[in-house]
Protein backbone atom coordinates (compact mmCIF):
# COMPACT_ATOMS: atom_id res chain seq x y z
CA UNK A 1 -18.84 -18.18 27.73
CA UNK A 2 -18.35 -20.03 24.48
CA UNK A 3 -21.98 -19.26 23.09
CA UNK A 4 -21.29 -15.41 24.28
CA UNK A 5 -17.89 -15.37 22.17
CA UNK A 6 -19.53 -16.95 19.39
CA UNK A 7 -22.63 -14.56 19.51
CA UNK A 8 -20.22 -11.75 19.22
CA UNK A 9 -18.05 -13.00 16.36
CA UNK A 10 -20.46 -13.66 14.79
CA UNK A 11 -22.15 -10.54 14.28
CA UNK A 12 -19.69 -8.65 14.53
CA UNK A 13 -18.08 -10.46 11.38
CA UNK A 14 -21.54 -10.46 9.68
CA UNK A 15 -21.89 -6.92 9.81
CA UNK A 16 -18.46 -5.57 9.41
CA UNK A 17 -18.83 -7.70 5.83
CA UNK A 18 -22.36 -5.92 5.30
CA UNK A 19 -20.21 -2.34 5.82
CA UNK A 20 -17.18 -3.67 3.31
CA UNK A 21 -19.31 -4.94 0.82
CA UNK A 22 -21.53 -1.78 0.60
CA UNK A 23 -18.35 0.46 0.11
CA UNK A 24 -16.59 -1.28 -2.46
CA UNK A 25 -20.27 -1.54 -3.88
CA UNK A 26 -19.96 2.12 -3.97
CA UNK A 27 -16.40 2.08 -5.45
CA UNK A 28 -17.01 -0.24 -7.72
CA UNK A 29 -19.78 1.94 -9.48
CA UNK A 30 -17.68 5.17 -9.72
CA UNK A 31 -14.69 3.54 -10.68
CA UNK A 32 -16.64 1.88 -13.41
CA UNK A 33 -18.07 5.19 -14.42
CA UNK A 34 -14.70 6.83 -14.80
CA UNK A 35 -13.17 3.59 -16.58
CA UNK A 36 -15.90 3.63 -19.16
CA UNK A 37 -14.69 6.88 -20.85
CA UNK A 38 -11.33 4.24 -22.21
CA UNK A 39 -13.86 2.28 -23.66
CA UNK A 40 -13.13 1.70 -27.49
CA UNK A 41 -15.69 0.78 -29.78
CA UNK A 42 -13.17 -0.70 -32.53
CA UNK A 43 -12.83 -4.36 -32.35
CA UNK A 44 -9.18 -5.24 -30.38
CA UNK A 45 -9.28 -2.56 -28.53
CA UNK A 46 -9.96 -1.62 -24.53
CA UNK A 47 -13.48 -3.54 -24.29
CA UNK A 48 -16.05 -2.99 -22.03
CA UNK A 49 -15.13 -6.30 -20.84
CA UNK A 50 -11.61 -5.28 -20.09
CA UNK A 51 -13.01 -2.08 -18.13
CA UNK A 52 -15.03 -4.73 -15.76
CA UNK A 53 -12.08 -6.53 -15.06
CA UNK A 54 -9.62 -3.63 -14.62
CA UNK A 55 -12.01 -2.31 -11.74
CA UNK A 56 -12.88 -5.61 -10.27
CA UNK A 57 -8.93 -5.74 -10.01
CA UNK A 58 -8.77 -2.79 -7.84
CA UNK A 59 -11.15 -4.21 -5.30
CA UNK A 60 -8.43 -5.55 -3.12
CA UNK A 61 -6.36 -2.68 -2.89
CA UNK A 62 -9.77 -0.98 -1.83
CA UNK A 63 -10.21 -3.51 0.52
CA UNK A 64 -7.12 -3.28 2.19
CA UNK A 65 -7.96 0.54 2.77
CA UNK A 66 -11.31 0.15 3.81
CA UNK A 67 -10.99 -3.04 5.91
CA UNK A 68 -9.66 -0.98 9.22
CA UNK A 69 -13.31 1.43 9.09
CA UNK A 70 -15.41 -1.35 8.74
CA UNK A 71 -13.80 -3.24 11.37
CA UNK A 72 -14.68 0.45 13.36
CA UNK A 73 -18.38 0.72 11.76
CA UNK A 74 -19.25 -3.39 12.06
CA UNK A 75 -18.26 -3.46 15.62
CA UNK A 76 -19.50 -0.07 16.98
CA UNK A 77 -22.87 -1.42 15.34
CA UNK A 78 -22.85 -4.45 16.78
CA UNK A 79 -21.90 -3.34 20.26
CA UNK A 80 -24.36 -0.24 20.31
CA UNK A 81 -27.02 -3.06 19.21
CA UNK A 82 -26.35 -5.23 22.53
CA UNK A 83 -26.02 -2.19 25.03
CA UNK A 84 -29.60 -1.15 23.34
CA UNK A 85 -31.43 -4.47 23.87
CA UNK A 86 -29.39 -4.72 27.12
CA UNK A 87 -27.95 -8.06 25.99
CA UNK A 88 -24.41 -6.94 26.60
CA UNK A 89 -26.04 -6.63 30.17
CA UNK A 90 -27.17 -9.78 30.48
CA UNK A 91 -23.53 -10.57 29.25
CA UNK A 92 -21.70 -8.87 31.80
CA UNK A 93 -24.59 -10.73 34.54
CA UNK A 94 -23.10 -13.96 33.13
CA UNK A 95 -19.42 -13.61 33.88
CA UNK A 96 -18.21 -11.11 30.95
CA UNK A 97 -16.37 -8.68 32.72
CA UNK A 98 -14.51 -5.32 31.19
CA UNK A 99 -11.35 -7.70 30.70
CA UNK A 100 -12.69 -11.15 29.14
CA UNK A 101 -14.60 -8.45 26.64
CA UNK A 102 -11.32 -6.76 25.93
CA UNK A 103 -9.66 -9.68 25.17
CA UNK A 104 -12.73 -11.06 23.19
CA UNK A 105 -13.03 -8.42 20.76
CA UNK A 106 -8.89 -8.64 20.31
CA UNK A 107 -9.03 -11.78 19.67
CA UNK A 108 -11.64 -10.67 16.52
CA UNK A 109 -9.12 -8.02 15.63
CA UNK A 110 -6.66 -10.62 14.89
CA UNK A 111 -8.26 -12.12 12.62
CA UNK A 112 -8.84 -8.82 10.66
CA UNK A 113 -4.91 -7.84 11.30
CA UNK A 114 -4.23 -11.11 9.60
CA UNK A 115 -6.91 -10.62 6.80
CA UNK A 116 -5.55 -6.80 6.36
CA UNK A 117 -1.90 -8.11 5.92
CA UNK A 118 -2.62 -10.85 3.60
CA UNK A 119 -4.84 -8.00 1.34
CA UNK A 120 -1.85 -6.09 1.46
CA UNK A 121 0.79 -8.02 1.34
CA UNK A 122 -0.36 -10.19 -1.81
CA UNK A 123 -3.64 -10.13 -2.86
CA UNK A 124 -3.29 -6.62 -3.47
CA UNK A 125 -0.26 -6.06 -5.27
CA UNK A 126 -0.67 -8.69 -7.32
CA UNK A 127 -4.32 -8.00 -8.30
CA UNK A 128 -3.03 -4.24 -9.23
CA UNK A 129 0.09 -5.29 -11.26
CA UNK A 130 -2.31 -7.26 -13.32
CA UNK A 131 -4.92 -4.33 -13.57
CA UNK A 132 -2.06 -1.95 -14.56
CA UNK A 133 -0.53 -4.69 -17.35
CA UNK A 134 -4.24 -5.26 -19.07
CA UNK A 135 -5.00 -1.33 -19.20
CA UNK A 136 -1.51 -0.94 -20.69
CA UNK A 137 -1.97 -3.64 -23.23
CA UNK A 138 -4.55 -1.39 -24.24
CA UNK A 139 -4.28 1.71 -23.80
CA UNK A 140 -0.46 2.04 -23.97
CA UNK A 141 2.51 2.37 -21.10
CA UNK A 142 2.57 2.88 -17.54
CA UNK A 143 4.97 6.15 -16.58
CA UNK A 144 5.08 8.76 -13.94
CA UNK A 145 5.60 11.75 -16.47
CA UNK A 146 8.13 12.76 -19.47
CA UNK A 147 11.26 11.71 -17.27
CA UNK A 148 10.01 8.51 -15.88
CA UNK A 149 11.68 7.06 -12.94
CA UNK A 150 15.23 7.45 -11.82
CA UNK A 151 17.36 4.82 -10.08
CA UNK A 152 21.01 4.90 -8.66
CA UNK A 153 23.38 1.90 -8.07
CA UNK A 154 27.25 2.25 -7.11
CA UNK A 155 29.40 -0.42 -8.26
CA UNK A 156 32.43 -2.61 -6.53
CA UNK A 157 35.54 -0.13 -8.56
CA UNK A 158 33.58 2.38 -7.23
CA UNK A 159 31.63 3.91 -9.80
CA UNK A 160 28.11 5.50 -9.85
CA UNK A 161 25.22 4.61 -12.03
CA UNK A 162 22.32 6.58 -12.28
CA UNK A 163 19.37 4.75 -14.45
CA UNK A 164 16.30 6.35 -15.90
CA UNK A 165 13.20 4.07 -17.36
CA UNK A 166 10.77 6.11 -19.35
CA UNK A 167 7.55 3.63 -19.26
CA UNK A 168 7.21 -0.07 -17.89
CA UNK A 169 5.45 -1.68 -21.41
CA UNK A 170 1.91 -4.49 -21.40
CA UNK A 171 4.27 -7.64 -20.91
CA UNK A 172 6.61 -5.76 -18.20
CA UNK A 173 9.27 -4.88 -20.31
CA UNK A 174 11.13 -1.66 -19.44
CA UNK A 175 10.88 1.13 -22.03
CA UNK A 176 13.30 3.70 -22.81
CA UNK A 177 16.28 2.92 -20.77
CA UNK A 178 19.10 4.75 -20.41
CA UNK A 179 22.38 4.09 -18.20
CA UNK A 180 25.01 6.74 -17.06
CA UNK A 181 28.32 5.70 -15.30
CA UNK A 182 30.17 8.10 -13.55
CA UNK A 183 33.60 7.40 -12.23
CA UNK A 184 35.23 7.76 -9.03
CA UNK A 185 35.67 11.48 -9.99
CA UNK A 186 32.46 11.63 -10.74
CA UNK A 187 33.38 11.95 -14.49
CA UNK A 188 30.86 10.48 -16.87
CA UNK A 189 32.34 7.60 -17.88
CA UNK A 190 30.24 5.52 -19.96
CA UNK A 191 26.84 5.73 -21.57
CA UNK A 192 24.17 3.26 -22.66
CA UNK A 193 20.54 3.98 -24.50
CA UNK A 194 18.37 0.93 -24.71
CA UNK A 195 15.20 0.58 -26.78
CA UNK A 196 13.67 -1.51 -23.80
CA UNK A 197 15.16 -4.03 -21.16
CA UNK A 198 14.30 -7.34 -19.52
CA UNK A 199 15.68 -9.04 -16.28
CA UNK A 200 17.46 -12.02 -16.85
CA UNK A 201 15.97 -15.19 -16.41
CA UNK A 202 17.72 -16.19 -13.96
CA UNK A 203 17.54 -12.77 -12.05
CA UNK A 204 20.96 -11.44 -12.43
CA UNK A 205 21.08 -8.32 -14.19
CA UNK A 206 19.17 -7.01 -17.22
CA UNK A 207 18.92 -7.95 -20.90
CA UNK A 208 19.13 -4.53 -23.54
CA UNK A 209 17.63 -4.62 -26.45
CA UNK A 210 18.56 -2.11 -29.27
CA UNK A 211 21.56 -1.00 -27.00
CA UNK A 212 23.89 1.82 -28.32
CA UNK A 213 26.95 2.00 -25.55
CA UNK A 214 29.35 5.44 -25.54
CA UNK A 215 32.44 4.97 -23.43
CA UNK A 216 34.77 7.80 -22.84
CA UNK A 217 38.28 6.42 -22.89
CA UNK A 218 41.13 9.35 -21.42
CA UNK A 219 44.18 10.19 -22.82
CA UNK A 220 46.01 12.38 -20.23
CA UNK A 221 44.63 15.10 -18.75
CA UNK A 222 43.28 16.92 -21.45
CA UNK A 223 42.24 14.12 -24.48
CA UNK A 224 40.15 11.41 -24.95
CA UNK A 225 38.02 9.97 -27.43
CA UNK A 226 34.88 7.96 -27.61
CA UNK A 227 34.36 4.10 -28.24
CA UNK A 228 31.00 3.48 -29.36
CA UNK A 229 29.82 -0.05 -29.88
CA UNK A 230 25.93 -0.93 -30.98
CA UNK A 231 24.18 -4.36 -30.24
CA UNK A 232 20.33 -6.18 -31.03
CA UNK A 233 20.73 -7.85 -27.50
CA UNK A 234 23.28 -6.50 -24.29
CA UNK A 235 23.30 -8.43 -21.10
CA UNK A 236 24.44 -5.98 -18.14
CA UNK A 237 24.97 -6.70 -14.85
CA UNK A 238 22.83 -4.79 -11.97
CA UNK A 239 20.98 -5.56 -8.81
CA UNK A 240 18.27 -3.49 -9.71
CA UNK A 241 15.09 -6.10 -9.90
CA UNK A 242 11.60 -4.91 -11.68
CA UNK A 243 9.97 -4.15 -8.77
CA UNK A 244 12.29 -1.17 -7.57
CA UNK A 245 11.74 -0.10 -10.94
CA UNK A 246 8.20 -0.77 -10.65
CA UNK A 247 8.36 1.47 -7.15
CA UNK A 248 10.27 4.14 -8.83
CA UNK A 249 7.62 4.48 -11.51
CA UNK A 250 4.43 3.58 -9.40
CA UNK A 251 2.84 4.07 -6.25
CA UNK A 252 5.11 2.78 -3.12
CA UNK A 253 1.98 1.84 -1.15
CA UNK A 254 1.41 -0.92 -3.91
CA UNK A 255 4.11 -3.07 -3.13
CA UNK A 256 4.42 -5.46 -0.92
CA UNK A 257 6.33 -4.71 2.45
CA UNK A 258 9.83 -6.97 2.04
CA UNK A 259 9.90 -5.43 -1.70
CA UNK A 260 9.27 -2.20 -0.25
CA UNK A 261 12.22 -2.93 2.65
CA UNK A 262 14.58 -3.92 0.04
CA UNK A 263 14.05 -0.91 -1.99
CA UNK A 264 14.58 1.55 0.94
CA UNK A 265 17.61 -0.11 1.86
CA UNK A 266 18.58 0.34 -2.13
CA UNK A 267 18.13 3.70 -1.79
CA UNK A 268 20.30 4.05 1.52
CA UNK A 269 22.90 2.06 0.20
CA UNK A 270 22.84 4.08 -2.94
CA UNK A 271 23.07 7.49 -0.85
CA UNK A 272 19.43 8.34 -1.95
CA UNK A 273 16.47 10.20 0.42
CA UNK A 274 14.53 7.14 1.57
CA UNK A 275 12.37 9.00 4.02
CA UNK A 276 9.02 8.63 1.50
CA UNK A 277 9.55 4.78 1.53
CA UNK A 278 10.93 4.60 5.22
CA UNK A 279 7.47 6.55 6.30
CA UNK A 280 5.23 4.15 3.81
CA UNK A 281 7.46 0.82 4.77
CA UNK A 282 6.54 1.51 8.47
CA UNK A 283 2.64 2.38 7.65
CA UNK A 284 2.34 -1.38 5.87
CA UNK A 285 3.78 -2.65 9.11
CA UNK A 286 1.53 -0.54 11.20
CA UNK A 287 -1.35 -0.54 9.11
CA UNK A 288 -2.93 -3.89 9.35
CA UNK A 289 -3.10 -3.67 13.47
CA UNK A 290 -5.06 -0.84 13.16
CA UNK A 291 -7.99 -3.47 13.38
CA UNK A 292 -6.71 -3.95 17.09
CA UNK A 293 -7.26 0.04 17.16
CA UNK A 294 -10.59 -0.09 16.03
CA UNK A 295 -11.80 -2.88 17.97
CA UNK A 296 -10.61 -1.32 21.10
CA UNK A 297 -12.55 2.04 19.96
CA UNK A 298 -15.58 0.43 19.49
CA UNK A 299 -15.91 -1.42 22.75
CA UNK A 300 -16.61 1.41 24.85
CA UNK A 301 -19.90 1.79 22.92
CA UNK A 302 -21.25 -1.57 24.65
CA UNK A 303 -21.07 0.93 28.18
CA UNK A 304 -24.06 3.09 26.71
CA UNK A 305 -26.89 2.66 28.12
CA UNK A 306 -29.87 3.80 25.95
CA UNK A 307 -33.38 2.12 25.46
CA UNK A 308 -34.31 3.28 22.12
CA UNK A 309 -33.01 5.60 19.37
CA UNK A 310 -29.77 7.06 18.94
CA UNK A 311 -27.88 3.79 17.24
CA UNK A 312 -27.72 5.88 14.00
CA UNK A 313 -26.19 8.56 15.81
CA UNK A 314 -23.22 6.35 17.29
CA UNK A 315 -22.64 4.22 13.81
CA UNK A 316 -22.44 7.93 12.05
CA UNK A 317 -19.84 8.63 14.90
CA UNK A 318 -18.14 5.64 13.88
CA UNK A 319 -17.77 6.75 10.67
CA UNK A 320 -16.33 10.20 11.39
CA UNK A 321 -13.44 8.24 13.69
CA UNK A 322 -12.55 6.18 10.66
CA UNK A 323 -12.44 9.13 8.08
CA UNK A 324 -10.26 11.08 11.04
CA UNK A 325 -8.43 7.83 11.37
CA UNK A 326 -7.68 7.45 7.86
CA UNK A 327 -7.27 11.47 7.28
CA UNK A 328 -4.69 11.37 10.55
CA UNK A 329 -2.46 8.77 8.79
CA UNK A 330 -2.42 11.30 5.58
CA UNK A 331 -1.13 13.91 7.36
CA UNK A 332 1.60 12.46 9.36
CA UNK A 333 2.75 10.95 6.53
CA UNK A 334 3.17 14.33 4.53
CA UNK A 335 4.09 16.22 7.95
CA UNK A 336 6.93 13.34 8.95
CA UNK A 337 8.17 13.43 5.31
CA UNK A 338 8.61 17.34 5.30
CA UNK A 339 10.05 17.63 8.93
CA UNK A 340 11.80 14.38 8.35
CA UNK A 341 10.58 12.69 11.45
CA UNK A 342 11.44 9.42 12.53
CA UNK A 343 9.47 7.02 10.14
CA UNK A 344 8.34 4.35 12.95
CA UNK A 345 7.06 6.99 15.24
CA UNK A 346 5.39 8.93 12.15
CA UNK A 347 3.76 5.72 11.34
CA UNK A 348 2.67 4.41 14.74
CA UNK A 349 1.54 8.07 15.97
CA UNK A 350 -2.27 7.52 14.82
CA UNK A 351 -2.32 3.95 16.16
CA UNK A 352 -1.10 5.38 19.30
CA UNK A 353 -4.16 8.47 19.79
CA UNK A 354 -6.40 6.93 18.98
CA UNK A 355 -5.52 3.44 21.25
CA UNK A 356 -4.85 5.89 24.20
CA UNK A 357 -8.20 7.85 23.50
CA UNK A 358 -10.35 4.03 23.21
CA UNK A 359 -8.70 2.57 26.47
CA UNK A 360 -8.98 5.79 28.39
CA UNK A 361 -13.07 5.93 27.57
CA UNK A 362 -13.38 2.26 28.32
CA UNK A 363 -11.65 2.93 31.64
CA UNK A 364 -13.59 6.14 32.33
CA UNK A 365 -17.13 4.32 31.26
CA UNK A 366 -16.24 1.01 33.03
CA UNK A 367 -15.09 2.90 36.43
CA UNK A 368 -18.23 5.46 35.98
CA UNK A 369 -20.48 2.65 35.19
């Protein structure tokens, strides 16, 4: 039963990394087409060399996308393969039953929900951060729009901060900062405009640079006057880190899935709709065992029983159940967002169909068959 296991790992691996490779292949060559029009002829500027790098640098994040539908195409192939030279036959002859196959081809899926996790987790993020910091060394900052992104933070006496960073700058420097304080009145209390900011080194709080602080001291009801105090370097406290700034400026699907925990929980804490990051948090826990899902889905292909012909049709099958996959997991993320589902079950639903729909035509071919 070894050599059987073996058999089926193996090509199973072998041509789900045939699939992967071709698509990022094919992503790889239109990404490069599009980067090329950044391409500056003037010595010290965005290189062709640079473009290569920048898209090479998305390949993980493509990975991590793609890695679920190749799992689907590799293994339908390979199972539609041994059902057509009746070798899953002589398989089932030798002692592999509908349960030992089950388990065998889970057992393959873990490995891809493990592979799928560490893509996301770190390979990914990391490899996109640096993508995004060499194209802005380049070509300038990295910013959402005019406004940039907005944070809020409420403080021990009480008050409320909300923070807005224009751009994030090439060495990760925040750009354009400015601070409002609001008291327990919600009274705007204080206000600071920074030329760009830093986190500490040691992680607590922010360093301003260029800072220019207004504070609105009251008088009685009816006067007050303003304190205004200017300096090159302003440490302030916060528990803001760089990468809820980073979230509130980029894509949430880019960060990793404790930095994406802690900055939902930010926003909760901070009395902020969190439903967006709830939805995506639960997807990047869900995510990675769709590879269980797909291996499950696929073994129900090993029931056919054909003699020639037809393999095409089945892999091309495969490929529409991935793109439905992937287009299901679209749509219940914009349709939980707007109904405000719950964000586990808005996450899991796909998973679910489709795991119900695999096991229900394994059943149905096993007890036909």
């Amino acid at each position: 039963m070894k050599i059987l296991r073996r058999l089926i790992y193996r090509e199973a691996s072998l041509a789900v990394a045939y699939v992967t490779v071709a698509f990022l292949a094919l992503f790889f060559f239109f990404d490069m087409i599009d980067e090329l029009r950044w391409v500056s002829r003037e010595p010290g500027g965005y290189q062709l060399s640079h473009a290569l790098l920048t898209v090479v640098l998305r390949l993980p994040n493509y990975l991590y996308e793609l890695l679920p539908i190749t799992v689907l195409i590799g293994t339908i192939y390979v199972m539609a393969s041994l059902a057509q030279t009746s070798e899953f036959t002589i398989m089932r002859t030798s002692g592999m039953g509908p349960g030992r196959a089950l388990r065998t081809l889970l057992v393959l899926g873990c490995a891809f929900v493990a592979l799928t996790f560490a893509m996301g987790d770190y390979v990914a993020p990391m490899a996109d951060r640096a993508g995004q910091m060499l194209k802005a060394r380049y070509l300038g900052q990295l910013t959402t729009g005019a406004t940039g992104g907005w944070l809020k933070e409420r403080t021990d006496d009480g008050h409320s901060l909300a923070v807005n960073v224009r751009a994030l700058g090439p060495d990760g420097q925040m750009i354009g900062v400015r601070i409002f304080d609001f008291d327990e009145q919600g009274r705007l209390s204080a206000q600071i405009q920074a030329a760009s900011a830093l986190v500490a080194e040691d992680g607590n709080g922010w360093v301003l640079t260029d800072a220019q602080q207004r504070r609105f001291v009251l008088h009685g009801a009816d006067q007050a006057h303003v304190e205004q105090a200017n300096a090159a370097r302003m440490p302030w406290p916060t528990g803001i880190t760089a990468e809820m700034v980073s979230a509130a400026l980029l894509k949430p699907e880019r960060m990793p899935t404790i930095e994406l925990f802690q900055y939902t929980r930010h926003l909760q804490a901070n009395g902020q709709s969190a439903q967006k990051y709830e939805i995506e948090f639960w997807r990047k826990v869900f995510y990675p065992l769709s590879c269980l899902v797909m291996v499950v889905l696929a073994l129900p292909f090993a029931y056919l029983h054909f003699r020639s012909g037809g393999l095409a049709a089945y892999v091309f099958g495969g490929v529409m159940a991935g793109i439905s996959f992937f287009l299901l997991n679209i749509v219940f993320g914009y349709a939980g967002t707007l109904q405000n589902w719950s964000p586990w079950l808005t996450a899991a639903a796909p998973g679910l169909i489709y795991t119900a729909a695999s096991l229900a035509a394994f059943g149905w071919l096993v007890l036909r068959r």
